[in-house]
C-alpha atoms as a PDB file:
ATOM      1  CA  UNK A   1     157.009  60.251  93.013  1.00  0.00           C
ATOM      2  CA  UNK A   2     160.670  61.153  92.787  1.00  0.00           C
ATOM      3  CA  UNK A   3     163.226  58.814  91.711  1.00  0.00           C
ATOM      4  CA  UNK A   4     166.545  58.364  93.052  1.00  0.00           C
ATOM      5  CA  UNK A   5     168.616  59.703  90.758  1.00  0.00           C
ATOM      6  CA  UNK A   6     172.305  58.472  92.180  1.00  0.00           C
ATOM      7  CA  UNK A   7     170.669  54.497  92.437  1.00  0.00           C
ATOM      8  CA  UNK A   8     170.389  54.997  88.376  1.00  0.00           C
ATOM      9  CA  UNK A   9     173.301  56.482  87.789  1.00  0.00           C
ATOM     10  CA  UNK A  10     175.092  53.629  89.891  1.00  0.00           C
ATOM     11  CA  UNK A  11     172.898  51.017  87.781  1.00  0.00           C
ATOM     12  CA  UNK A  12     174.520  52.067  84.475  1.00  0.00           C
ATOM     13  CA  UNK A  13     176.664  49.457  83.285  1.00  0.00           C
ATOM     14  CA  UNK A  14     180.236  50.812  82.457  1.00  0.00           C
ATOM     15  CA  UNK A  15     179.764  54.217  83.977  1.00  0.00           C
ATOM     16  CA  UNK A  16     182.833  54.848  85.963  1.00  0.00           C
ATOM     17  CA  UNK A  17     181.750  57.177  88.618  1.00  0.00           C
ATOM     18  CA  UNK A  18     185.746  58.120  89.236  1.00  0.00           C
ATOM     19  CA  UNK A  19     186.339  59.275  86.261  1.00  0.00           C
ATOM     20  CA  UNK A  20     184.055  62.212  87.585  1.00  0.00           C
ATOM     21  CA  UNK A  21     186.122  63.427  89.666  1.00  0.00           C
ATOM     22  CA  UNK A  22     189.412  63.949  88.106  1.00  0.00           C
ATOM     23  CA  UNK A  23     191.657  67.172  88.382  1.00  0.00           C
ATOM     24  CA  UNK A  24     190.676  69.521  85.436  1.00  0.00           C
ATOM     25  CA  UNK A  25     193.305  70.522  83.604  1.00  0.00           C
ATOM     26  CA  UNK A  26     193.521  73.863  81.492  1.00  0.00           C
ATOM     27  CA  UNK A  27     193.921  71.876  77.909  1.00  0.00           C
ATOM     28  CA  UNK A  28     191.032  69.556  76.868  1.00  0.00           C
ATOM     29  CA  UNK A  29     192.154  66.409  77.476  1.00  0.00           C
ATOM     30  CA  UNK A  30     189.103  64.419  76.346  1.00  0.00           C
ATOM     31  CA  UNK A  31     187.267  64.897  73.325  1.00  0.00           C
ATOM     32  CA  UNK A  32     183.271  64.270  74.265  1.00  0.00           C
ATOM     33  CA  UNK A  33     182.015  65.125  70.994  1.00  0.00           C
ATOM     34  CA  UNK A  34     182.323  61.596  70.013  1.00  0.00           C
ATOM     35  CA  UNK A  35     181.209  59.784  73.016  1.00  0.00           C
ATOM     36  CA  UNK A  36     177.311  58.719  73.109  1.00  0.00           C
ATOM     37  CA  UNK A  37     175.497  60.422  75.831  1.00  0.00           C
ATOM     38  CA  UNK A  38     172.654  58.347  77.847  1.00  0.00           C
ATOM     39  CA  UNK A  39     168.873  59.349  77.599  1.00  0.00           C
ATOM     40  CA  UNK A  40     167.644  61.376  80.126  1.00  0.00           C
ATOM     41  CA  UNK A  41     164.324  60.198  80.343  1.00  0.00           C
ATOM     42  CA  UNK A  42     162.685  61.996  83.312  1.00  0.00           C
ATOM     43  CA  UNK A  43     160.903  58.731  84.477  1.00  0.00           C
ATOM     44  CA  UNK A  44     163.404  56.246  83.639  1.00  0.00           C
ATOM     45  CA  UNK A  45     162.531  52.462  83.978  1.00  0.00           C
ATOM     46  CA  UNK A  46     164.192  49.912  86.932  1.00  0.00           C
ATOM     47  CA  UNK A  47     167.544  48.919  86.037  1.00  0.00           C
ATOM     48  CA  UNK A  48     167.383  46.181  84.075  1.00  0.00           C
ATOM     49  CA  UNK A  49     170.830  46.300  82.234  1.00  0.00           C
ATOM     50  CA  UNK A  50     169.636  48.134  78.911  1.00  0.00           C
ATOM     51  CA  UNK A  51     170.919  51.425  78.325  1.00  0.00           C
ATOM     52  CA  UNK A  52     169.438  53.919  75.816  1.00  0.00           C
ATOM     53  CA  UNK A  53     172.010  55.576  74.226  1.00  0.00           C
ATOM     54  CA  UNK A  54     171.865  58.462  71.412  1.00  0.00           C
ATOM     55  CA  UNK A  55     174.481  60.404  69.910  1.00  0.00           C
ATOM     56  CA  UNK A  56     175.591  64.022  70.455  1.00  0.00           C
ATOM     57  CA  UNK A  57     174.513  64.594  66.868  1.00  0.00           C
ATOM     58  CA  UNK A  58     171.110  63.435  67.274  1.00  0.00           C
ATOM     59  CA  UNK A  59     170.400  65.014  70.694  1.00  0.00           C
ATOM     60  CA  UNK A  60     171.524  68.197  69.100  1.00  0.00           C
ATOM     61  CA  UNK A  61     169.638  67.599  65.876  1.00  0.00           C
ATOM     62  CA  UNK A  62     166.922  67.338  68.606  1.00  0.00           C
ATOM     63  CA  UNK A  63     167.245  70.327  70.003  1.00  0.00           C
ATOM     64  CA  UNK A  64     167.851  71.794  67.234  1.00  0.00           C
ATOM     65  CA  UNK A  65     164.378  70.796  65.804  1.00  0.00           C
ATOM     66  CA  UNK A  66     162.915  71.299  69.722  1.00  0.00           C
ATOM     67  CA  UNK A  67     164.306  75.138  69.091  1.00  0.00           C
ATOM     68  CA  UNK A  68     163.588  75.712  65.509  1.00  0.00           C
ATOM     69  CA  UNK A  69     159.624  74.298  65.990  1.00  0.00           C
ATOM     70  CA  UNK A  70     159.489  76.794  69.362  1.00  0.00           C
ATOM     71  CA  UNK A  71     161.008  79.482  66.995  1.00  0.00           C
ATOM     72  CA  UNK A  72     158.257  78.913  64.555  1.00  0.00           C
ATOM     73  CA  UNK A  73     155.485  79.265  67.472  1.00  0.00           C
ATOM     74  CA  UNK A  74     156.902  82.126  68.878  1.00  0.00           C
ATOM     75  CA  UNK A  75     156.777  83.566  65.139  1.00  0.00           C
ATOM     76  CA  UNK A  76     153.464  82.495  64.918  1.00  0.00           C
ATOM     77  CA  UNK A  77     152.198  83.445  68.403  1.00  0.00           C
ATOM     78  CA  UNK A  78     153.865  86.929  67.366  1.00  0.00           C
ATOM     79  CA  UNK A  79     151.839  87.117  64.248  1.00  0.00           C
ATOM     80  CA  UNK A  80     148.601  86.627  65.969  1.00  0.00           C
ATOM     81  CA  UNK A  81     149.002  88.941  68.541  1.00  0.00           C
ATOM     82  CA  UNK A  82     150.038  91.314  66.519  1.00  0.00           C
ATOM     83  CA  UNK A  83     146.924  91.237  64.060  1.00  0.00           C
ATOM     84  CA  UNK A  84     144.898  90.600  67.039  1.00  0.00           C
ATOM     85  CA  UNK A  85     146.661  94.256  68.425  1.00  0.00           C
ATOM     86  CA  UNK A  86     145.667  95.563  64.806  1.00  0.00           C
ATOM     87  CA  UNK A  87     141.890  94.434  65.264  1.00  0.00           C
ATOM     88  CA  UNK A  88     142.205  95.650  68.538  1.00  0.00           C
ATOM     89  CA  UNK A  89     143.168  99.159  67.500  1.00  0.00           C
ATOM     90  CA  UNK A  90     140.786  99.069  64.592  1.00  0.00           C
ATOM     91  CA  UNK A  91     137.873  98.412  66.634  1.00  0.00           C
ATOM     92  CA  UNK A  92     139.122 101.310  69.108  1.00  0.00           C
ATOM     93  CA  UNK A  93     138.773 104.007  66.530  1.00  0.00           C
ATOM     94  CA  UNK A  94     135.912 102.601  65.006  1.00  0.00           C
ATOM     95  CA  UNK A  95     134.791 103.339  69.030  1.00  0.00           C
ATOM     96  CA  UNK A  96     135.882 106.449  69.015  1.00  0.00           C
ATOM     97  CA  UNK A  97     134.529 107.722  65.641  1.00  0.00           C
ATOM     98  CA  UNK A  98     131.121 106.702  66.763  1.00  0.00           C
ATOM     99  CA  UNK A  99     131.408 108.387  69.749  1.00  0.00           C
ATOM    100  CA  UNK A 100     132.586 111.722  68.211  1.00  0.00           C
ATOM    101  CA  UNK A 101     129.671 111.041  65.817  1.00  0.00           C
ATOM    102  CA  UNK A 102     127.123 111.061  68.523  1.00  0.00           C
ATOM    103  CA  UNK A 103     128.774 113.591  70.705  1.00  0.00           C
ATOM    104  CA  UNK A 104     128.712 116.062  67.792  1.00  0.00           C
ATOM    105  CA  UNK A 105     125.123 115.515  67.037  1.00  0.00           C
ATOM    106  CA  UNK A 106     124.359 115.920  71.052  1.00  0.00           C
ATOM    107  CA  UNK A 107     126.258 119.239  70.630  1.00  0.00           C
ATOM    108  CA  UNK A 108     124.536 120.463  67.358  1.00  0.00           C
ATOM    109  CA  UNK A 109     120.915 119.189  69.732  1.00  0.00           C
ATOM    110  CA  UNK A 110     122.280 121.242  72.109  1.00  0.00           C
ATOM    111  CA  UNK A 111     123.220 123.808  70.605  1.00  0.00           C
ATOM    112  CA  UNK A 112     119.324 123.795  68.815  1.00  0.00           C
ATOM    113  CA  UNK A 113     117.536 123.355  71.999  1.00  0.00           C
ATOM    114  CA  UNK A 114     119.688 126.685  73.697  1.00  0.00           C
ATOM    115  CA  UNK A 115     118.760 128.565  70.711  1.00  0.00           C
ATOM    116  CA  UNK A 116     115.005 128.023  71.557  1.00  0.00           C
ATOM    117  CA  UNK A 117     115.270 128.426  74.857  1.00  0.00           C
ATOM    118  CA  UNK A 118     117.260 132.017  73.910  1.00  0.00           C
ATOM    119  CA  UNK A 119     114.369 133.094  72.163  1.00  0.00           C
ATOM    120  CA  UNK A 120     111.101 131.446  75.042  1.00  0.00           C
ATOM    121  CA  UNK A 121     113.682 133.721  77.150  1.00  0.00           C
ATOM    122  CA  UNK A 122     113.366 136.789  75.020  1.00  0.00           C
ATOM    123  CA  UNK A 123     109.146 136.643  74.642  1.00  0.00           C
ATOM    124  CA  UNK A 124     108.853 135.731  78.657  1.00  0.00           C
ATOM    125  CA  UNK A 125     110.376 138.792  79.193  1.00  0.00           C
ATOM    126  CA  UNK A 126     109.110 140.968  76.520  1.00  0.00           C
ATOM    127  CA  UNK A 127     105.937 139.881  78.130  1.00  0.00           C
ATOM    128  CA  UNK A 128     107.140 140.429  81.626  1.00  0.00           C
ATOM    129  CA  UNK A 129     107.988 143.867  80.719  1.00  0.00           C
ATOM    130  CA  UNK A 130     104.563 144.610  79.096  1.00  0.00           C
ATOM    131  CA  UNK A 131     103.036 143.004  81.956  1.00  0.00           C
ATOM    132  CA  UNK A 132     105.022 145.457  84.726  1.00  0.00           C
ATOM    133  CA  UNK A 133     104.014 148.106  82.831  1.00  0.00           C
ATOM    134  CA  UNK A 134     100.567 147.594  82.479  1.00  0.00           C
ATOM    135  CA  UNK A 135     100.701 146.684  86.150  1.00  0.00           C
ATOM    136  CA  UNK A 136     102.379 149.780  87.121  1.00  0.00           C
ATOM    137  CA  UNK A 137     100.031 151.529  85.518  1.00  0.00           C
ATOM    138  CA  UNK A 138      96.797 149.824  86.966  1.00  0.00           C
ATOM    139  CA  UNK A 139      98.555 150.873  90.450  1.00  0.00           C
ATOM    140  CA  UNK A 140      98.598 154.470  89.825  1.00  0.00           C
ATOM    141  CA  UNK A 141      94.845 154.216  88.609  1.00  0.00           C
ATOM    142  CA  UNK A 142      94.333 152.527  92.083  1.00  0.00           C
ATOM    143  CA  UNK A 143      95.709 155.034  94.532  1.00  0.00           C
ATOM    144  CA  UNK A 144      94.234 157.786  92.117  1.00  0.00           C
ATOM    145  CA  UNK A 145      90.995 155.912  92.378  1.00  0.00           C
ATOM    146  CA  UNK A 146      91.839 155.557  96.423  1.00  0.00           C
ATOM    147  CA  UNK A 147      92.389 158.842  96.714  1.00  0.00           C
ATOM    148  CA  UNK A 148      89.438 160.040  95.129  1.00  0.00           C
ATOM    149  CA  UNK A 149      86.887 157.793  96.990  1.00  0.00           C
ATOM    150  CA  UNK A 150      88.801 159.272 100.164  1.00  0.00           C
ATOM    151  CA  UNK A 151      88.585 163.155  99.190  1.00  0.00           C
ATOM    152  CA  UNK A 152      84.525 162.078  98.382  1.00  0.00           C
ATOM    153  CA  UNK A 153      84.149 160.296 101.994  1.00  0.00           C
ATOM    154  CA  UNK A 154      85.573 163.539 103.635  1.00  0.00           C
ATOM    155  CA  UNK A 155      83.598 166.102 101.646  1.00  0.00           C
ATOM    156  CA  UNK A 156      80.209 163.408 102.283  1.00  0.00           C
ATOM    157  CA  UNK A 157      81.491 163.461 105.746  1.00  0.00           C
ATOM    158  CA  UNK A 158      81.699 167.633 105.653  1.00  0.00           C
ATOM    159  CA  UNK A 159      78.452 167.993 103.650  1.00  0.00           C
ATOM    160  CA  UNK A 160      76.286 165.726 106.073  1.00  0.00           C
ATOM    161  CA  UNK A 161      77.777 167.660 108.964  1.00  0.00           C
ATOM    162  CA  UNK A 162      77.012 171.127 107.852  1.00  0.00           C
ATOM    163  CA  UNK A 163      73.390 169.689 106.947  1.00  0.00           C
ATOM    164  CA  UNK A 164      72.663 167.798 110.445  1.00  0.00           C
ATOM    165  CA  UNK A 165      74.051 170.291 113.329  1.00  0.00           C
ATOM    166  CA  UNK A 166      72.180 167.823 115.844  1.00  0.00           C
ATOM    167  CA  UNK A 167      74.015 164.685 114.932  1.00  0.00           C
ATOM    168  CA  UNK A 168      77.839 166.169 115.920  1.00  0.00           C
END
């Protein structure tokens, strides 16, 4: 609900509205800082011929207070945040030790479980080796072995012909 500003202002008893709008001249003319200055009230009351008045040095005493309380929450509001940004940070590296912690100790694991594997690798193959040899060497008995039954089937082959003339 807005309120109509210019009907209040017109309400005000002795409030010359003319006096608004005289020429300004470069030397004060008027000295305000005696003169009381109405209330503002942002939802002022029907005009009902009472005027709240205070004087300048009370509205600025006011404002003065108004400022130096805001200054005080702004000081405090600083001091929180900042300890809050301290806890903040603290809690970060605390974060970030851990995690160095347990990333060195994944690393040293590591580092264990490649040496073992180093050395499975190093018997496997040890054992391959043997193994290829041994195989290699079962191979040449083989063909030897082939060969000889071969050499035995042709001589068998030669003997029974010589011996049975009739048969070829």
């Amino acid at each position: 609900m807005q309120q109509n500003w210019a009907a209040d202002l017109a309400c005000l008893p002795g409030l010359d509205l003319g006096s608004l709008f005289l020429p300004q001249n470069d030397d004060p003319m008027y000295d305000f800082s005696t003169f009381d200055m109405v209330d503002l009230d942002p939802y002022p009351c029907s005009c009902n011929g009472s005027v709240t008045t205070t004087t300048v040095s009370s509205v600025s005493a006011a404002a003065a207070d108004k400022h130096q309380e805001r200054r005080g929450n702004d000081v405090e509001r600083k001091k929180r945040r900042l300890a809050s940004n301290r806890e903040s940070a603290r809690r970060s590296r605390v974060r970030k030790q851990r995690r160095l912690y347990e990333l060195s100790l994944q690393v040293a694991e590591l580092l264990g479980t490649n040496q073992r594997l180093l050395v499975e690798l190093n018997h496997v193959t040890a054992k391959y080796a043997l193994l290829a040899r041994e195989n290699a060497k079962l191979r040449e008995e083989a063909a030897g072995l082939q060969r000889r039954l071969s050499e035995m089937e042709l001589m068998g082959e030669a003997e029974a012909a010589a011996l049975s003339p009739e048969v070829a």
